[in-house]
C-alpha atoms as a PDB file:
ATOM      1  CA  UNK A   1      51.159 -91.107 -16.697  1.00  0.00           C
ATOM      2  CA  UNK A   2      49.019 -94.106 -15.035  1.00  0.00           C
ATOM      3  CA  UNK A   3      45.179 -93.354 -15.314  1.00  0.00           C
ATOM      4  CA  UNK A   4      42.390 -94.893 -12.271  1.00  0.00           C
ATOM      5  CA  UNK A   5      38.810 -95.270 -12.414  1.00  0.00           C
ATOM      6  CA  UNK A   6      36.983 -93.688  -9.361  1.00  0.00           C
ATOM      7  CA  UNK A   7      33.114 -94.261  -8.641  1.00  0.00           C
ATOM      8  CA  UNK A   8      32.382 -91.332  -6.354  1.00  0.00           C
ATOM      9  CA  UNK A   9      29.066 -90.980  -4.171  1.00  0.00           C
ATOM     10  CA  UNK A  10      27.697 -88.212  -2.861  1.00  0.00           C
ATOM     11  CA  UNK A  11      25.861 -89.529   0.806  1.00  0.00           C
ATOM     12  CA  UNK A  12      24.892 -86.073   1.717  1.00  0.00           C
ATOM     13  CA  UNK A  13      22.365 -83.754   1.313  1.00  0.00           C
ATOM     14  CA  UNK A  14      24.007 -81.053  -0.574  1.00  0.00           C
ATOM     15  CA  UNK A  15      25.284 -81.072  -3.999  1.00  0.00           C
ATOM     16  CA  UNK A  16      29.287 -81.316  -3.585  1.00  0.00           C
ATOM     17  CA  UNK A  17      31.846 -80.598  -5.797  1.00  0.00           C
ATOM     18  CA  UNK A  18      35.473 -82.103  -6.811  1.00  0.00           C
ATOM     19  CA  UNK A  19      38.208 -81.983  -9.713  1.00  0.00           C
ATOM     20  CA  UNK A  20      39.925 -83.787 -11.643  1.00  0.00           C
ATOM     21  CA  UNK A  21      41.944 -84.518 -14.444  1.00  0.00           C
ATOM     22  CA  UNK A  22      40.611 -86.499 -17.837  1.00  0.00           C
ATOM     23  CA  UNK A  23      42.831 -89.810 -18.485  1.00  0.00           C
ATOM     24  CA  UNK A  24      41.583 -89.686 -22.330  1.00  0.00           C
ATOM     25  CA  UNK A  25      42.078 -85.692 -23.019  1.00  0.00           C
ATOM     26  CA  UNK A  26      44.190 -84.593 -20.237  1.00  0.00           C
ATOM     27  CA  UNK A  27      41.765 -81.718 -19.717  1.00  0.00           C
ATOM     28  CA  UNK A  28      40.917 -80.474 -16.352  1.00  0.00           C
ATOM     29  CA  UNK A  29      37.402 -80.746 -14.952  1.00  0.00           C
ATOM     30  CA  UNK A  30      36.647 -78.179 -12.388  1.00  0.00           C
ATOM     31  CA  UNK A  31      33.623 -77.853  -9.874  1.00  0.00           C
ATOM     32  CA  UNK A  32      32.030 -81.150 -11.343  1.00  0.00           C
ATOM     33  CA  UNK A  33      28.482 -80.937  -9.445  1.00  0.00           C
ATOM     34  CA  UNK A  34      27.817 -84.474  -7.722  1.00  0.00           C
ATOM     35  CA  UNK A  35      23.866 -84.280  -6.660  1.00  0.00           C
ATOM     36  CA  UNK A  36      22.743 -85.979  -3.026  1.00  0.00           C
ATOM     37  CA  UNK A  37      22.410 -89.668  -3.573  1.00  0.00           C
ATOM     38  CA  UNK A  38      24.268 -89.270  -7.197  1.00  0.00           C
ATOM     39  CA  UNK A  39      27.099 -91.927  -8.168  1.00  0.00           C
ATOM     40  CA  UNK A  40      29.149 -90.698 -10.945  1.00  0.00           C
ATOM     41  CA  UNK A  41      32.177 -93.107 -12.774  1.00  0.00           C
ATOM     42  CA  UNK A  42      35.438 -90.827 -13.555  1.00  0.00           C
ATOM     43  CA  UNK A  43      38.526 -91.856 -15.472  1.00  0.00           C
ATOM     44  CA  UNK A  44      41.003 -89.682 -13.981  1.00  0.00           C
ATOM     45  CA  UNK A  45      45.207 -88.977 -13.880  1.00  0.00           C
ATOM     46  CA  UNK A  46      46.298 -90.252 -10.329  1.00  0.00           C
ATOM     47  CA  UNK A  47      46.876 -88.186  -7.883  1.00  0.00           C
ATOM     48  CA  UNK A  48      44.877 -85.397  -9.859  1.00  0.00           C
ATOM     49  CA  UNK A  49      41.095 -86.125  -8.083  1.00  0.00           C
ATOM     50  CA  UNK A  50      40.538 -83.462  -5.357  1.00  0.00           C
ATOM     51  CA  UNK A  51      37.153 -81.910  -3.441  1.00  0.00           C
ATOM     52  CA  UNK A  52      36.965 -78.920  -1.130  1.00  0.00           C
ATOM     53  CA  UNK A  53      34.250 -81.374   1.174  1.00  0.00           C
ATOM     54  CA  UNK A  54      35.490 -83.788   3.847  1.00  0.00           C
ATOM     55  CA  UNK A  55      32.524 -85.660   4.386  1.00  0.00           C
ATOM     56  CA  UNK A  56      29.675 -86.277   2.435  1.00  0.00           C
ATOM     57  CA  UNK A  57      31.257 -87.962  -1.055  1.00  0.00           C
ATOM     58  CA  UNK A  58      32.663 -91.332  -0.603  1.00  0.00           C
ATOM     59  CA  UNK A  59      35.562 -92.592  -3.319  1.00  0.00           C
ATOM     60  CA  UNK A  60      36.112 -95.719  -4.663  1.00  0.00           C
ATOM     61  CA  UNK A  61      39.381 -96.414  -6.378  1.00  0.00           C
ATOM     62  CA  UNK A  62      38.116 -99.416  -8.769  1.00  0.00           C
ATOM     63  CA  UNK A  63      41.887 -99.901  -9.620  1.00  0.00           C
ATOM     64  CA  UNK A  64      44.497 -98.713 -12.847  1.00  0.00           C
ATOM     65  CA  UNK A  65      42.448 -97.822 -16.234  1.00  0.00           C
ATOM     66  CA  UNK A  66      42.629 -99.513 -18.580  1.00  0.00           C
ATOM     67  CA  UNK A  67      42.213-102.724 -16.696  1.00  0.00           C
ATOM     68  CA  UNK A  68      45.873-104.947 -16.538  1.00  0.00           C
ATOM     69  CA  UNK A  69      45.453-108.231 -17.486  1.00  0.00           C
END
């Protein structure tokens, strides 16, 4: 199991929503509220991060968690 940090922003101007699951629990977040203009940091399972929106929240993948090196 390889965990990723995401920065997500929400450029729109309605609250969106995604889910994901938590690198340090393993629980599942669901229908995590990002407001407009919001930037939230997750710590997330690959391949686990998923939204219902297709424009409006922009993803980052700031690389593997914790950091290699």
């Amino acid at each position: 199991m390889s965990c990723s940090k995401y920065t997500l922003t929400n450029t729109g101007d309605t609250v969106v929503t995604f889910n994901y699951q938590k690198c340090d629990s393993t629980e599942w977040d669901y229908q995590v509220e990002l407001e407009p203009n919001q930037t939230k940091n997750i710590w997330l399972i690959d391949t686990t991060f998923s939204t219902p929106f297709n424009s409006g929240i922009v993803v980052t993948d700031d690389g593997v968690f914790p950091p290699v090196g």
